[in-house]
C-alpha atoms as a PDB file:
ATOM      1  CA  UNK A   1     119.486 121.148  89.094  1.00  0.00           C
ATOM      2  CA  UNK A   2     121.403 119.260  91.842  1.00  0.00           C
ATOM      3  CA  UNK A   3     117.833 116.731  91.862  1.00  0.00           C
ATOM      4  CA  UNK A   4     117.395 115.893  88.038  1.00  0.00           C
ATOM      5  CA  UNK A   5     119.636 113.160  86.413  1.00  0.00           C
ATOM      6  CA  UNK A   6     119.687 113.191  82.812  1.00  0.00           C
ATOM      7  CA  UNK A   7     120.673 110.101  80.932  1.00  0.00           C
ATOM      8  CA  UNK A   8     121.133 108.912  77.411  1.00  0.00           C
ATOM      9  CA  UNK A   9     120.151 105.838  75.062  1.00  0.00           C
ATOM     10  CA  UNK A  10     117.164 106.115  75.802  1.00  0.00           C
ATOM     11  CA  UNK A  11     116.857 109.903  76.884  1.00  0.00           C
ATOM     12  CA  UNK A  12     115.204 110.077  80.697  1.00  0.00           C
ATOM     13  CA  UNK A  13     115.201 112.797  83.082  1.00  0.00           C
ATOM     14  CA  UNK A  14     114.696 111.936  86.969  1.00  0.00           C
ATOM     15  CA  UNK A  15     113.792 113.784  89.479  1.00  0.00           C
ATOM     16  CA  UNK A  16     115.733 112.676  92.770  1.00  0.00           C
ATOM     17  CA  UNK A  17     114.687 113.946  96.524  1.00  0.00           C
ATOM     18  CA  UNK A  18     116.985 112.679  99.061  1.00  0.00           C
ATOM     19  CA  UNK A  19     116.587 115.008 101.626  1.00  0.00           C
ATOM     20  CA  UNK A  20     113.712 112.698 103.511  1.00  0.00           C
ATOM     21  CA  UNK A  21     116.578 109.509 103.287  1.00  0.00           C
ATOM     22  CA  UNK A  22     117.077 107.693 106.714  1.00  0.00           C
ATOM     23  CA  UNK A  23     118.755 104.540 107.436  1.00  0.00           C
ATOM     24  CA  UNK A  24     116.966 101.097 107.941  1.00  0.00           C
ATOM     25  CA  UNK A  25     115.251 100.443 111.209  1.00  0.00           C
ATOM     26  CA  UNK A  26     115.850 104.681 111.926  1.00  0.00           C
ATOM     27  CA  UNK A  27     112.762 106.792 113.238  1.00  0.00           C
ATOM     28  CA  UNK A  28     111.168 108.602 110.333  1.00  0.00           C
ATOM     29  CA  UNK A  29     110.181 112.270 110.516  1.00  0.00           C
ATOM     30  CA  UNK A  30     107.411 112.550 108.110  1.00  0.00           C
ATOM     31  CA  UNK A  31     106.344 116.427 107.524  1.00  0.00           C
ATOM     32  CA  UNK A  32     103.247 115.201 105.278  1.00  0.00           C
ATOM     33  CA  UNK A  33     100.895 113.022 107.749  1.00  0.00           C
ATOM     34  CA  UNK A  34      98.639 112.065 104.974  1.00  0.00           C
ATOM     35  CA  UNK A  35     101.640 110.281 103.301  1.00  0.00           C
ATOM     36  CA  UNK A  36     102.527 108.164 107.067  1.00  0.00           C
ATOM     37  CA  UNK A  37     101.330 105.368 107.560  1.00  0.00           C
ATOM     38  CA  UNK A  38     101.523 105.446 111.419  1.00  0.00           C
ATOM     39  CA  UNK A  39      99.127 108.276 110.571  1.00  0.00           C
ATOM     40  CA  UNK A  40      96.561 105.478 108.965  1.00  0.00           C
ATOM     41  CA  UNK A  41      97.804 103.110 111.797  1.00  0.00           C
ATOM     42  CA  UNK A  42      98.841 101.353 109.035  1.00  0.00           C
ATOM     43  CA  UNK A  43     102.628 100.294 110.900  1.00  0.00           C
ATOM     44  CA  UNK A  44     105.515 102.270 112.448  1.00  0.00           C
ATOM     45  CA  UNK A  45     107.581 105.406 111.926  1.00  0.00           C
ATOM     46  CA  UNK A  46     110.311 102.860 110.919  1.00  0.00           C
ATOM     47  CA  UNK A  47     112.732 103.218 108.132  1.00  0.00           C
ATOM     48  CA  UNK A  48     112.132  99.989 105.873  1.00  0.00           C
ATOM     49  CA  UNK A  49     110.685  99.168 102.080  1.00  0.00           C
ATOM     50  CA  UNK A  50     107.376  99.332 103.605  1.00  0.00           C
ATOM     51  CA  UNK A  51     106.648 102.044 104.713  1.00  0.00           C
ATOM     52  CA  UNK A  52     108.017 103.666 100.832  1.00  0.00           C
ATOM     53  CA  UNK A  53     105.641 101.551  99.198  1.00  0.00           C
ATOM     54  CA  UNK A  54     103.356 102.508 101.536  1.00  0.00           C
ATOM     55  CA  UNK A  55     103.743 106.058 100.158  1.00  0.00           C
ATOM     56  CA  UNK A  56     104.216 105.187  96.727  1.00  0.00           C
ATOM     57  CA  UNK A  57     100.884 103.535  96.483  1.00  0.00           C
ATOM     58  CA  UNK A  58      98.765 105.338  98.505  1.00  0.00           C
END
C-alpha cells in the first residue's frame, strides 16, 4: 500500500516504484538488462530523462 496513490475528482490510482530512483548524472544499477540501454549500446548507465524514456518506450 505504501506504492499506490489514490486521488479524487477524477478517481485514479497510481502505482509508484521508487526504489530504482538515483540522482542525475549517478551510475545506474539496472537488475533487468533487457530494460538498459547500455545493454542495446543504446548510451550510458547514466542517470538522466533518457535513459527513462528509453525504458518507457522500449
Amino acid at each position: 500500500m505504501d506504492n499506490l496513490i489514490v486521488s479524487r475528482n477524477p478517481v485514479r490510482l497510481r502505482w509508484v516504484d521508487v526504489g530504482g530512483t538515483t540522482l542525475i548524472g549517478r551510475s545506474i544499477k539496472e537488475y533487468t538488462e533487457f530494460y538498459d540501454r547500455a545493454y542495446w549500446q543504446m548510451g550510458t548507465r547514466r542517470a538522466e530523462p533518457s535513459y527513462d524514456l528509453f525504458a518507457l518506450a522500449w
